[in-house]
N, C-alpha and C. Protein backbone atom coordinates (compact mmCIF):
# COMPACT_ATOMS: atom_id res chain seq x y z
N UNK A 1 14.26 200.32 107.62
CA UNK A 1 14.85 201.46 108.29
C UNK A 1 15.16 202.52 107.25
N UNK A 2 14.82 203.69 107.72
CA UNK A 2 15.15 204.86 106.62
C UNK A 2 15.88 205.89 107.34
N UNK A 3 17.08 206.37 106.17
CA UNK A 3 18.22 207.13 107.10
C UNK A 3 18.45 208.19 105.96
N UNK A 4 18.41 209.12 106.43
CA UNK A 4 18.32 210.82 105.99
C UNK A 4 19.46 211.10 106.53
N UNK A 5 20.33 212.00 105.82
CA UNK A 5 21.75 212.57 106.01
C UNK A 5 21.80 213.71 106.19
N UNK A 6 22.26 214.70 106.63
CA UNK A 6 22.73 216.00 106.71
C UNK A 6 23.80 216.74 106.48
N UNK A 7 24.42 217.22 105.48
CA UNK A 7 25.94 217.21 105.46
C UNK A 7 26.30 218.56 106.19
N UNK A 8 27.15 218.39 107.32
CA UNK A 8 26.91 219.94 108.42
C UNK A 8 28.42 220.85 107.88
N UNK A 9 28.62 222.05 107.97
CA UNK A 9 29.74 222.52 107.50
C UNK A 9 31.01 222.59 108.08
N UNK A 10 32.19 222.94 108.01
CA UNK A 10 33.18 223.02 109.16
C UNK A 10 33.07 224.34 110.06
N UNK A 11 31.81 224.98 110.02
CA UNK A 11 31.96 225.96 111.17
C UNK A 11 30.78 225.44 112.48
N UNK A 12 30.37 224.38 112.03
CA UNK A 12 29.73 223.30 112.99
C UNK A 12 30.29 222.94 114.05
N UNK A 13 29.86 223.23 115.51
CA UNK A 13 31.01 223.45 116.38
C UNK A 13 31.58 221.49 116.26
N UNK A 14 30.82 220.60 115.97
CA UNK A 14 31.28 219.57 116.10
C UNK A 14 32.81 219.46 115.29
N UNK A 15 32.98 219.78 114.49
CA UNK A 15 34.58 219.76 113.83
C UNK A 15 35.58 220.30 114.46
N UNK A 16 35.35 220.91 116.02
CA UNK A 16 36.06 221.69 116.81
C UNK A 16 37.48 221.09 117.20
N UNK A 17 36.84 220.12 117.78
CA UNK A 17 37.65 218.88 118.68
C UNK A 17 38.86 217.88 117.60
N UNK A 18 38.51 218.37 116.72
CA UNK A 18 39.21 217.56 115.29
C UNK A 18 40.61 217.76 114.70
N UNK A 19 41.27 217.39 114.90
CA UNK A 19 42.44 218.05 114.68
C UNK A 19 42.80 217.93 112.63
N UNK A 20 42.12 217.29 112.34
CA UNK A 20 41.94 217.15 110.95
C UNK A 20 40.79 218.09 110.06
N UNK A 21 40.48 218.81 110.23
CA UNK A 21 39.19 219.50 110.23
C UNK A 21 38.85 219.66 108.89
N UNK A 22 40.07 219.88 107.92
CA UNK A 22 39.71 219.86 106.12
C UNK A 22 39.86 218.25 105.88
N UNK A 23 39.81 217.37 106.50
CA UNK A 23 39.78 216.37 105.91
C UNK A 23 38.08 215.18 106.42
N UNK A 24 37.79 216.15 107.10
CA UNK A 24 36.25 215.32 107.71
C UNK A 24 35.30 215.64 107.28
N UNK A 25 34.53 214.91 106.73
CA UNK A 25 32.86 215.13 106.34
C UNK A 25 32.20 214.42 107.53
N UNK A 26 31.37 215.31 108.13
CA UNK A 26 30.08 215.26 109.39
C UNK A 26 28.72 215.67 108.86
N UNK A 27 28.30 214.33 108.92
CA UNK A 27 26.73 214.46 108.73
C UNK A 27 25.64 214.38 110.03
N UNK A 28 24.71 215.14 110.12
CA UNK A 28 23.51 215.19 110.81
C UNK A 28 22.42 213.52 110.45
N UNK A 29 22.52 212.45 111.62
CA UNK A 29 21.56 211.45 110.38
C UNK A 29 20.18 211.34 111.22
N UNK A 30 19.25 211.52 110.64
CA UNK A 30 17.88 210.87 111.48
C UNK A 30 17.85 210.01 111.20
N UNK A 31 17.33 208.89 111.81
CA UNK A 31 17.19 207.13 111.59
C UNK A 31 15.86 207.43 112.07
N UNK A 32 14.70 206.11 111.23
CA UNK A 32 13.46 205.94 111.65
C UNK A 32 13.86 204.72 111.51
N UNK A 33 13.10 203.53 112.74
CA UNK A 33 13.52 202.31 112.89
C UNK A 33 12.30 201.52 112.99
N UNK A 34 11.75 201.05 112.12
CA UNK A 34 10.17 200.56 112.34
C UNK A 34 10.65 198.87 112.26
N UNK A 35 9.65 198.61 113.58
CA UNK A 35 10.05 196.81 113.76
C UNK A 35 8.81 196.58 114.52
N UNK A 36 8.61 195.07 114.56
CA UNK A 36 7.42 194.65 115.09
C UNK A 36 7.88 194.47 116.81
N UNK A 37 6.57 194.40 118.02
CA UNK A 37 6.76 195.15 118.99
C UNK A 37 5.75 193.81 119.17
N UNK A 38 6.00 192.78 120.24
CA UNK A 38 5.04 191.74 120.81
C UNK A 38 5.12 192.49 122.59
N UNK A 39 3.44 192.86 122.93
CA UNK A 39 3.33 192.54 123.99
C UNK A 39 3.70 191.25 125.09
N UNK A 40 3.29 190.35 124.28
CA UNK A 40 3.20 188.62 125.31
C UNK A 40 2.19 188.90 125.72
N UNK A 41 2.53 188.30 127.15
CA UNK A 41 1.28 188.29 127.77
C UNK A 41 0.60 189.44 129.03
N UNK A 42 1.16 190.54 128.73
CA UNK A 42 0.36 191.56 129.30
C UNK A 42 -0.12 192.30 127.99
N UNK A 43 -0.56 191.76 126.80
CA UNK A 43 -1.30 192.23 125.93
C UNK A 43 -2.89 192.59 126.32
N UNK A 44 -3.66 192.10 127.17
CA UNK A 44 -4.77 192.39 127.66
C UNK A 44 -4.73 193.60 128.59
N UNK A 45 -3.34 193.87 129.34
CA UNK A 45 -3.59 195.67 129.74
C UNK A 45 -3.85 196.42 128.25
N UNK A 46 -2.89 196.52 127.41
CA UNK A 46 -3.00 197.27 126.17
C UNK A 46 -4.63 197.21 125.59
N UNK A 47 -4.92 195.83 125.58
CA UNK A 47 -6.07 196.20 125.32
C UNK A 47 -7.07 196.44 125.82
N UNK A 48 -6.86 196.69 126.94
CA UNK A 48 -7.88 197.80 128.25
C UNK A 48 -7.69 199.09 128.35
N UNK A 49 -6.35 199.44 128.05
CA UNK A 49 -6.24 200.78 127.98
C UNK A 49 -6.79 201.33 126.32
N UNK A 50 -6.60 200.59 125.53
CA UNK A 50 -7.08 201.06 124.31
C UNK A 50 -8.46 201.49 124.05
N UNK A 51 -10.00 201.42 124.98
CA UNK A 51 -10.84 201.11 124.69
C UNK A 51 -11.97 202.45 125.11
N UNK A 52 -11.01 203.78 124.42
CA UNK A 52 -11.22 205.14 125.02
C UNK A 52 -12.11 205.33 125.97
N UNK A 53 -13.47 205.48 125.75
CA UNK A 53 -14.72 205.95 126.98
C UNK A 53 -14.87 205.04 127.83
N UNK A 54 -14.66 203.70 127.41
CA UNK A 54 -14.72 202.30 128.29
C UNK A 54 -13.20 201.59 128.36
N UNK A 55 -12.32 202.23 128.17
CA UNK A 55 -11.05 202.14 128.57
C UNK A 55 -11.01 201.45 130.27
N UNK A 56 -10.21 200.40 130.06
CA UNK A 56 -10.22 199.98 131.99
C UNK A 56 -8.91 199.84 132.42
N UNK A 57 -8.69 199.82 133.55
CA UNK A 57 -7.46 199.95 133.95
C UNK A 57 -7.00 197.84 134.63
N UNK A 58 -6.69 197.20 133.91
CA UNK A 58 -6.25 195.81 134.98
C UNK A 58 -4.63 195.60 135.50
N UNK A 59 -4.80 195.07 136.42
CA UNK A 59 -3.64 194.55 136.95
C UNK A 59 -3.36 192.98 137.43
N UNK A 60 -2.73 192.32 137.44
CA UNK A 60 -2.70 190.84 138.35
C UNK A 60 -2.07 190.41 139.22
N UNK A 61 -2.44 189.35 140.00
CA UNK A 61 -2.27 188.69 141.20
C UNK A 61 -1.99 187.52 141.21
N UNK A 62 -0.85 186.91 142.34
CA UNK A 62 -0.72 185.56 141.86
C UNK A 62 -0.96 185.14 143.79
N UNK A 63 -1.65 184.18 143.79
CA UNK A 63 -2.27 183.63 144.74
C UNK A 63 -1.75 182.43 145.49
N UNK A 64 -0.43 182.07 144.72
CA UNK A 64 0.34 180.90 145.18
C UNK A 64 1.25 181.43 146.41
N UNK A 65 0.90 181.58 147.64
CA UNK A 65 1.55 182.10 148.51
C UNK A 65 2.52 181.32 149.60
N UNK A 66 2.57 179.97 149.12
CA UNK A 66 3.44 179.01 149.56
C UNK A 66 4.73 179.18 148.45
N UNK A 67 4.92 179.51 147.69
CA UNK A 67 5.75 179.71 146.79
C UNK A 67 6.33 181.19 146.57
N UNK A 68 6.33 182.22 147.65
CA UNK A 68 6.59 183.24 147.59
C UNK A 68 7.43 183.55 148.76
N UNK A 69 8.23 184.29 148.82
CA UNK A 69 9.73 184.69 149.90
C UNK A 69 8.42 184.82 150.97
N UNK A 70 7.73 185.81 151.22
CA UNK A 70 6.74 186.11 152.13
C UNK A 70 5.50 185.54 152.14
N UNK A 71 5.01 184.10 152.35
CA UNK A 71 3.59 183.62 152.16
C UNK A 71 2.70 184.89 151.99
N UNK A 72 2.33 185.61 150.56
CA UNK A 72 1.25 186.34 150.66
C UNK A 72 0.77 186.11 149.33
N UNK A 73 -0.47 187.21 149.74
CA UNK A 73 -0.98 186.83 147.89
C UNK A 73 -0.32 188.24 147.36
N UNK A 74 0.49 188.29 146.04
CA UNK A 74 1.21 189.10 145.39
C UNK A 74 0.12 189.90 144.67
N UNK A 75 0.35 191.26 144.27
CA UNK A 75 -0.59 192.24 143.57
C UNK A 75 0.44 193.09 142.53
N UNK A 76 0.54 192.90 141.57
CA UNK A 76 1.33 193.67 140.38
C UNK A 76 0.25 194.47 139.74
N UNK A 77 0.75 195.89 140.13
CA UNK A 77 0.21 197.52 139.45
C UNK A 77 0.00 197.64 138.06
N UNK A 78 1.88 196.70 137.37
CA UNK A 78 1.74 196.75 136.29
C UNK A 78 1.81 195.40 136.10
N UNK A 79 0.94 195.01 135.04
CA UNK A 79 0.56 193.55 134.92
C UNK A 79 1.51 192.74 134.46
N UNK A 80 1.99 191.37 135.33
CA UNK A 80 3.09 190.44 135.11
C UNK A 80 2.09 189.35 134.70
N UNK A 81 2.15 188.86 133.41
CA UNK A 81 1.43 187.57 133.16
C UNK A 81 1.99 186.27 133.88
N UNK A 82 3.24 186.58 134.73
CA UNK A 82 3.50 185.54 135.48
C UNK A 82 4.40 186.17 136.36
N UNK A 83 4.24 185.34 137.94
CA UNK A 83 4.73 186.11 138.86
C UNK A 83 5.88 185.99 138.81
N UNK A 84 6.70 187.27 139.51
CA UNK A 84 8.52 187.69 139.52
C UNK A 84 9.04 186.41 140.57
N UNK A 85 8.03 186.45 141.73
CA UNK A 85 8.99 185.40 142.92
C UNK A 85 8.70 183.85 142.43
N UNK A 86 7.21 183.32 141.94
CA UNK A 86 7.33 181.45 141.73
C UNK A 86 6.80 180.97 140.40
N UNK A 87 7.08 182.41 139.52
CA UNK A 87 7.07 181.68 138.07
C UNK A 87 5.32 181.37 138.13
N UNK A 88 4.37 181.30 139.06
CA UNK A 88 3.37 180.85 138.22
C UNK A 88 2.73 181.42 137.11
N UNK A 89 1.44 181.34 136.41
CA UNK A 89 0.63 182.50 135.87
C UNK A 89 -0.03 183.07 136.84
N UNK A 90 -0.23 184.25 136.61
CA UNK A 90 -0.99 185.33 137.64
C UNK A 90 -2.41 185.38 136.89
N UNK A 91 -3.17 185.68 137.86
CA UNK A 91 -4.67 185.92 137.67
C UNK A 91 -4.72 187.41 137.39
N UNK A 92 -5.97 188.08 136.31
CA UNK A 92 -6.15 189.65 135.91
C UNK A 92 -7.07 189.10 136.18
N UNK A 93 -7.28 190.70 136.72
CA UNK A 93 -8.11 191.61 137.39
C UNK A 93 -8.74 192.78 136.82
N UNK A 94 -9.53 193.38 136.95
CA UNK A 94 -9.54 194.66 136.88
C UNK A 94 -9.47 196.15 137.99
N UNK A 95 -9.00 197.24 137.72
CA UNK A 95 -9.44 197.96 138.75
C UNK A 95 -10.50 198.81 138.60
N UNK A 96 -11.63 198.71 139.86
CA UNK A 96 -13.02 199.25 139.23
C UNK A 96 -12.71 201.03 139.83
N UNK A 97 -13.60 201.14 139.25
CA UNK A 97 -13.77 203.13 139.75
C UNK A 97 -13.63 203.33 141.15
N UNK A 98 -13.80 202.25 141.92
CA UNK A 98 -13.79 202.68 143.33
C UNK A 98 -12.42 202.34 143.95
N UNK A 99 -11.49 201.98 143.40
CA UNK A 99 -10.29 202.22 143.51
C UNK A 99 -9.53 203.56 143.64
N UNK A 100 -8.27 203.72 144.47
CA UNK A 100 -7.86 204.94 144.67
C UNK A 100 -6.18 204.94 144.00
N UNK A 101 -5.64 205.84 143.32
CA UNK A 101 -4.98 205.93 142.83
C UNK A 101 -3.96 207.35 143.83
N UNK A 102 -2.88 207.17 143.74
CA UNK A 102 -2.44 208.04 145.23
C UNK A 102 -0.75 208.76 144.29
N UNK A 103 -0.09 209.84 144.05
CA UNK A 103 1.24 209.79 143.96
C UNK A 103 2.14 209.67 145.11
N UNK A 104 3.03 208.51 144.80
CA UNK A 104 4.16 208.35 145.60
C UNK A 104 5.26 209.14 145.21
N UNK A 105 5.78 209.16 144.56
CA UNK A 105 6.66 210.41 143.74
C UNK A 105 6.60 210.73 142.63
N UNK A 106 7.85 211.55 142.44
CA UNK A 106 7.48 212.39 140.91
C UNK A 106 8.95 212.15 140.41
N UNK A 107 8.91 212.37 139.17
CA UNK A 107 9.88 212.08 138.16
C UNK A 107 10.18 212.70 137.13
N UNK A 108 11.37 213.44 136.70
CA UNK A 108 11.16 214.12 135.28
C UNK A 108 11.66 212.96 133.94
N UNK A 109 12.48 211.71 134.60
CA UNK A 109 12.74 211.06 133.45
C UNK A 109 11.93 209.79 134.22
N UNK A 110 11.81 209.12 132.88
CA UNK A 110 11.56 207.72 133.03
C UNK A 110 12.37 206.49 131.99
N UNK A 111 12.53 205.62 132.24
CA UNK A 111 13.25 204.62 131.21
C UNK A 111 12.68 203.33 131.03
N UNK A 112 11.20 202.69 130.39
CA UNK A 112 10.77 201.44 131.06
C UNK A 112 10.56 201.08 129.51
N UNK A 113 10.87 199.95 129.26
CA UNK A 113 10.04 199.29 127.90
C UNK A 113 8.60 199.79 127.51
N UNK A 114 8.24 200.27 126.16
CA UNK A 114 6.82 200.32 126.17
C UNK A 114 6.54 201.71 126.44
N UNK A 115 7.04 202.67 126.98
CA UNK A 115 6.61 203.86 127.52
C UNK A 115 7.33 204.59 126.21
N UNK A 116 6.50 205.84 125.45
CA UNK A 116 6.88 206.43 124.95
C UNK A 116 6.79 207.83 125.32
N UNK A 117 6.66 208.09 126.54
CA UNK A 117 6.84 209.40 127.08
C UNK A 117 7.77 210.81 126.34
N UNK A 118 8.82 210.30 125.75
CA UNK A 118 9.88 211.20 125.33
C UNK A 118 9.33 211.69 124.75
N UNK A 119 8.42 211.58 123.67
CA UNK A 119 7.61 212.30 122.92
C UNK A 119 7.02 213.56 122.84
N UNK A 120 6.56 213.53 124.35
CA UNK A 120 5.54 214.40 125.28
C UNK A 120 6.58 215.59 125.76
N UNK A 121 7.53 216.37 125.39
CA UNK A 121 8.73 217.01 126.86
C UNK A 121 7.68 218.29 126.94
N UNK A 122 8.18 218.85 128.40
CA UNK A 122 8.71 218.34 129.13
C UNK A 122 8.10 217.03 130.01
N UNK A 123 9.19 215.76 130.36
CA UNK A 123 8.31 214.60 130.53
C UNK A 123 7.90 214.59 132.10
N UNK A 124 6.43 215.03 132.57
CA UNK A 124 6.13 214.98 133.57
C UNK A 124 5.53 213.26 134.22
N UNK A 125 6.48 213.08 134.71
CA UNK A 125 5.50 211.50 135.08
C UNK A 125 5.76 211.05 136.60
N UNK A 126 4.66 210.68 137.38
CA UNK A 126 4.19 210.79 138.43
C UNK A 126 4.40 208.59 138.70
N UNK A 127 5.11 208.36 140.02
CA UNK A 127 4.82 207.00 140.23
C UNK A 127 3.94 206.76 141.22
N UNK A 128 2.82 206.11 140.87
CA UNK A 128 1.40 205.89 141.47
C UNK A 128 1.42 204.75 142.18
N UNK A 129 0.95 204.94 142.93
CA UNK A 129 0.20 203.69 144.20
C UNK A 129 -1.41 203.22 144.39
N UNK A 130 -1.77 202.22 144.17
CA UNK A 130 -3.32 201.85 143.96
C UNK A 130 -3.60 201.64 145.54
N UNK A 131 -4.33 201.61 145.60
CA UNK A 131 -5.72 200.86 146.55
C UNK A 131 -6.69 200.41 146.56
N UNK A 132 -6.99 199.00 146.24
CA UNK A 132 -8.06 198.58 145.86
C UNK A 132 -9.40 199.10 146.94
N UNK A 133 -10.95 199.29 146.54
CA UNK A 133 -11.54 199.15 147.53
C UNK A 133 -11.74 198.52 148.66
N UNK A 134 -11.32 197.37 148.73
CA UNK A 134 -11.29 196.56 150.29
C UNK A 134 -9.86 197.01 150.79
N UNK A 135 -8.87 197.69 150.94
CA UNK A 135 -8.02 198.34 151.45
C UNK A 135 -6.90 197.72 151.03
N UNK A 136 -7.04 197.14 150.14
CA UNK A 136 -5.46 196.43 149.99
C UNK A 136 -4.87 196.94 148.76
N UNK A 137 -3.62 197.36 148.86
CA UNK A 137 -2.56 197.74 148.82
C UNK A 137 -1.87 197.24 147.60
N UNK A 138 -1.44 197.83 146.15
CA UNK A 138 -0.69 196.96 145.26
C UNK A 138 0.69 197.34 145.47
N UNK A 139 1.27 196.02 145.23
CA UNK A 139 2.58 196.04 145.54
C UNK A 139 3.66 196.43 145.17
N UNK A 140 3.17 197.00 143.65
CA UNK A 140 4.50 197.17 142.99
C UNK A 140 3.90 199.06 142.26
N UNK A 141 4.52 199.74 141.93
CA UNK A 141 3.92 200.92 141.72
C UNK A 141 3.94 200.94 139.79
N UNK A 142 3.44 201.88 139.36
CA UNK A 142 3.26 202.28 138.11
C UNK A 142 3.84 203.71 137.77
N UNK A 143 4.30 203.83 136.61
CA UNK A 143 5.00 205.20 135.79
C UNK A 143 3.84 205.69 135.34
N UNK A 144 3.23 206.99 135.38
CA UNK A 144 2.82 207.07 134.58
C UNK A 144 2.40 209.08 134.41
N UNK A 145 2.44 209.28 133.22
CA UNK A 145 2.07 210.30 132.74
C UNK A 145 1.24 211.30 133.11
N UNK A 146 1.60 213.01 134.12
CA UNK A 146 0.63 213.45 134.65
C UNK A 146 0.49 214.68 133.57
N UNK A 147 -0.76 215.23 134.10
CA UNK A 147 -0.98 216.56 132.81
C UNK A 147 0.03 217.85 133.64
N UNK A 148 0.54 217.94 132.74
CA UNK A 148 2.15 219.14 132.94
C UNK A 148 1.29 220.31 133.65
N UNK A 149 -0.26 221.02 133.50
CA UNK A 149 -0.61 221.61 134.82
C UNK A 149 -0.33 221.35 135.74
N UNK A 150 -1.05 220.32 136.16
CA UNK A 150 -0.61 219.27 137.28
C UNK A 150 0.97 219.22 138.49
N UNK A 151 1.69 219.13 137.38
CA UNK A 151 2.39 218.36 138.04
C UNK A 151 3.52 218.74 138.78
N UNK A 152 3.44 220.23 138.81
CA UNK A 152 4.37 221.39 140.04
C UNK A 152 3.97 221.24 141.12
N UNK A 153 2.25 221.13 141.51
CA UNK A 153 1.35 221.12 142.30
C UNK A 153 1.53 219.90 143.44
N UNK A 154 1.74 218.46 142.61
CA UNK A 154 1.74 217.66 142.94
C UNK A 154 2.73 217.04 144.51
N UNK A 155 2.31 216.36 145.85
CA UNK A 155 3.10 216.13 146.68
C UNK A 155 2.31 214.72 146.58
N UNK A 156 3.28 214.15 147.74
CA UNK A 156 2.96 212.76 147.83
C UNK A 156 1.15 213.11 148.68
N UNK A 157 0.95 211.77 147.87
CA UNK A 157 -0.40 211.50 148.41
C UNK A 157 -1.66 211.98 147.83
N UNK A 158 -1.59 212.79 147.17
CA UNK A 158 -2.26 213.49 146.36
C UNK A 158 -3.04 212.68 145.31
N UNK A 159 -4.12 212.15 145.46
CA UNK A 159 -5.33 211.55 144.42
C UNK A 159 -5.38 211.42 143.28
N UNK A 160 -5.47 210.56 142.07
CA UNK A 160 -4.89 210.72 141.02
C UNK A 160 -6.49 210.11 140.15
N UNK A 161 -6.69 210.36 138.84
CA UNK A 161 -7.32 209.62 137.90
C UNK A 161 -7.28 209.52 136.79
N UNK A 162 -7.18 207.97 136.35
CA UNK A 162 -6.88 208.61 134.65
C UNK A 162 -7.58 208.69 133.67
N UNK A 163 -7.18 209.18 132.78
CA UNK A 163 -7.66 209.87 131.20
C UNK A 163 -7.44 209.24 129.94
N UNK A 164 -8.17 208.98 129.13
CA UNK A 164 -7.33 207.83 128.09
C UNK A 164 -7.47 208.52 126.65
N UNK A 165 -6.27 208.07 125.84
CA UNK A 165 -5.81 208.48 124.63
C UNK A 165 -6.93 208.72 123.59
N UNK A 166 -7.79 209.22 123.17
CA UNK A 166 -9.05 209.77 121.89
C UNK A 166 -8.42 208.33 121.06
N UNK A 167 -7.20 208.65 120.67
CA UNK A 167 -6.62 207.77 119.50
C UNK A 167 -5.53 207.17 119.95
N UNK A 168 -6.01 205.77 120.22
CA UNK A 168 -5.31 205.30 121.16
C UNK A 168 -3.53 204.36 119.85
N UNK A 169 -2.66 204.75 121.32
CA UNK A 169 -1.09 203.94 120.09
C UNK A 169 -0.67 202.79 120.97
N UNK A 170 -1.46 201.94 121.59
CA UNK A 170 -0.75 201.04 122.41
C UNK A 170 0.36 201.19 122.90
N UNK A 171 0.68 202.38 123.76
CA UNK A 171 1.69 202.55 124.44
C UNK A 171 1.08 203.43 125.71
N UNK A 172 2.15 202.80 126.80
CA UNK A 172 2.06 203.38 127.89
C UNK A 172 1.09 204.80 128.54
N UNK A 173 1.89 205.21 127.57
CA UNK A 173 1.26 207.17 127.23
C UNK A 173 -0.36 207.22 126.65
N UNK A 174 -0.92 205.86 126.36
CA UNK A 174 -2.16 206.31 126.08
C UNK A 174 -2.99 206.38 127.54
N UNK A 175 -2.48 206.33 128.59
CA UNK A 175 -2.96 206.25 130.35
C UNK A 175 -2.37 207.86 130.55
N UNK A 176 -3.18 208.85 130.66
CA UNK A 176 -2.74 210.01 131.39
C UNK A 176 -3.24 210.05 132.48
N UNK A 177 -2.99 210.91 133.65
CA UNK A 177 -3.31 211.10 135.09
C UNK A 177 -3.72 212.38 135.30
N UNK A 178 -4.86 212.78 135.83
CA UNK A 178 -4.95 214.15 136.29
C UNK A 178 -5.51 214.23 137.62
N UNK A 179 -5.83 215.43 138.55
CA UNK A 179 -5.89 215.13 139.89
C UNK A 179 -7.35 214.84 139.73
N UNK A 180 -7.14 214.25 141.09
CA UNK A 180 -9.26 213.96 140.91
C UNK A 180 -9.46 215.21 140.86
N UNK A 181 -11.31 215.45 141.24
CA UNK A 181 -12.10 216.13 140.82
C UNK A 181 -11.64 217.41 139.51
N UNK A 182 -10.48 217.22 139.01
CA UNK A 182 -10.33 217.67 138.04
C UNK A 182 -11.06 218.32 136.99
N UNK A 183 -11.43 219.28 136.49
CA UNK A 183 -12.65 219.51 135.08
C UNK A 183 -11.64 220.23 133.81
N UNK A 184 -10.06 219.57 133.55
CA UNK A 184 -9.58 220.11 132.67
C UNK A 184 -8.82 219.18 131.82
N UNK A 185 -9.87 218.53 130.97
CA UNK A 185 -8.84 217.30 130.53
C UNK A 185 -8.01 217.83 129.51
N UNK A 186 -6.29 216.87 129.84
CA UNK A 186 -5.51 216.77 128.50
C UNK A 186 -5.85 216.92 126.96
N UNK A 187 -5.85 217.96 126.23
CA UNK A 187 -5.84 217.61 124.75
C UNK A 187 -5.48 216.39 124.12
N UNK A 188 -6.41 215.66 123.66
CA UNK A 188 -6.26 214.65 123.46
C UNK A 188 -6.64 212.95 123.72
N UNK A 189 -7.19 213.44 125.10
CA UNK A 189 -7.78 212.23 125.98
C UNK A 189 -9.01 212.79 126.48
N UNK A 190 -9.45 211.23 126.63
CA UNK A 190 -11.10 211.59 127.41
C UNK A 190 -10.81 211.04 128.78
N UNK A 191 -12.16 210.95 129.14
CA UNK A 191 -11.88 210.12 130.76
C UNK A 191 -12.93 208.76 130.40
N UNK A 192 -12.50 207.65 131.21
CA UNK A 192 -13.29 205.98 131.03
C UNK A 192 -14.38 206.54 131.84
N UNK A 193 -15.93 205.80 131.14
CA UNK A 193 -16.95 205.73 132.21
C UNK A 193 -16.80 204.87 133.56
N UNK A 194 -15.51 204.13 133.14
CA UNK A 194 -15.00 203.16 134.51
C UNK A 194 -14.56 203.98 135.93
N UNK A 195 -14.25 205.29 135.71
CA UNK A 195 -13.56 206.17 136.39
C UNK A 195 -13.77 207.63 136.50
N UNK A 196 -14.84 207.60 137.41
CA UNK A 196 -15.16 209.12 137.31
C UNK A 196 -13.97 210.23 138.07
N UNK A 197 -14.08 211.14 137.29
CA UNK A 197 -13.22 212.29 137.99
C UNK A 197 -13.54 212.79 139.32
């Protein structure tokens, strides 16, 4: 960890509130905090999203539907290497191009492990709804990153596709969204041959 100081003066409004004001030293500190970061086992999204022009999008399913509050087969947007309701392992998937990607709402903050959005302000991020081609429905939705053109425009329902990081950082943010037929990609990202615009 590396920590940089700032020594700020007493006309810094922070010494305001102080009733000691010649007796306080206030520093400005940046902290950089570098530590190791384990996926587990949704390490195989990361490394689908990492894979720029052939970048893919997966998600999984757990099929044990005797073991679930609602006998069904479960569909996680964002990939659970094991399901939330009976603990099993879940089966990955992929989602192919003929999948539909839809916004359910919009968001100016987000807070999820893994997402480094803050980076990006102002943070435009859109929560998406899939549809696989045979009509079914994933169950749980996804955060994710729309292009700040975009995203005034945006109402529910509105078609989505994504764009992936040139240089990819294994994080969240290497998945951008822009509307379909789109012809204005993000600085920075291309689009997967998995997923035409």
């Amino acid at each position: 960890m590396t920590v940089e100081d700032r020594f700020l003066d007493a006309t810094d409004k922070s010494y305001k509130a102080s009733k000691h004001r010649d007796e306080l030293i206030i520093v400005e500190r940046n902290v950089n905090v570098k530590y190791k970061k384990s996926y587990g086992g949704i390490s195989r999204y990361f490394q689908g999203i990492m894979k720029k022009e052939d970048s893919v999008l997966l998600y999984t399913f757990c099929a044990n539907e005797s073991g679930h509050d609602e006998p069904r087969v479960i569909h996680y947007q964002v990939p659970r290497a094991d399901c939330a309701e009976c603990y099993c392992l879940t089966t990955w998937a992929k989602l192919s191009g003929q999948s539909k990607f839809f916004v359910e709402t919009k968001s100016t903050a987000v807070s999820l492990a893994g997402i480094s959005f803050m980076n990006d302000l102002p943070v435009t991020v859109a929560w998406i709804r899939t549809v696989l081609p045979d009509v079914t429905e994933l169950d749980t939705l996804a955060a994710g990153m729309v292009a700040i053109k975009d995203y005034d425009g945006l109402v529910k329902g509105d078609e989505l596709r994504p764009v992936f990081r040139q240089e990819p950082k294994a994080t969240a943010s290497d998945v951008m969204w822009v509307r379909k037929d789109s012809v204005e990609i993000p600085e920075g990202y291309t689009p997967s041959k998995h997923y035409a615009l």
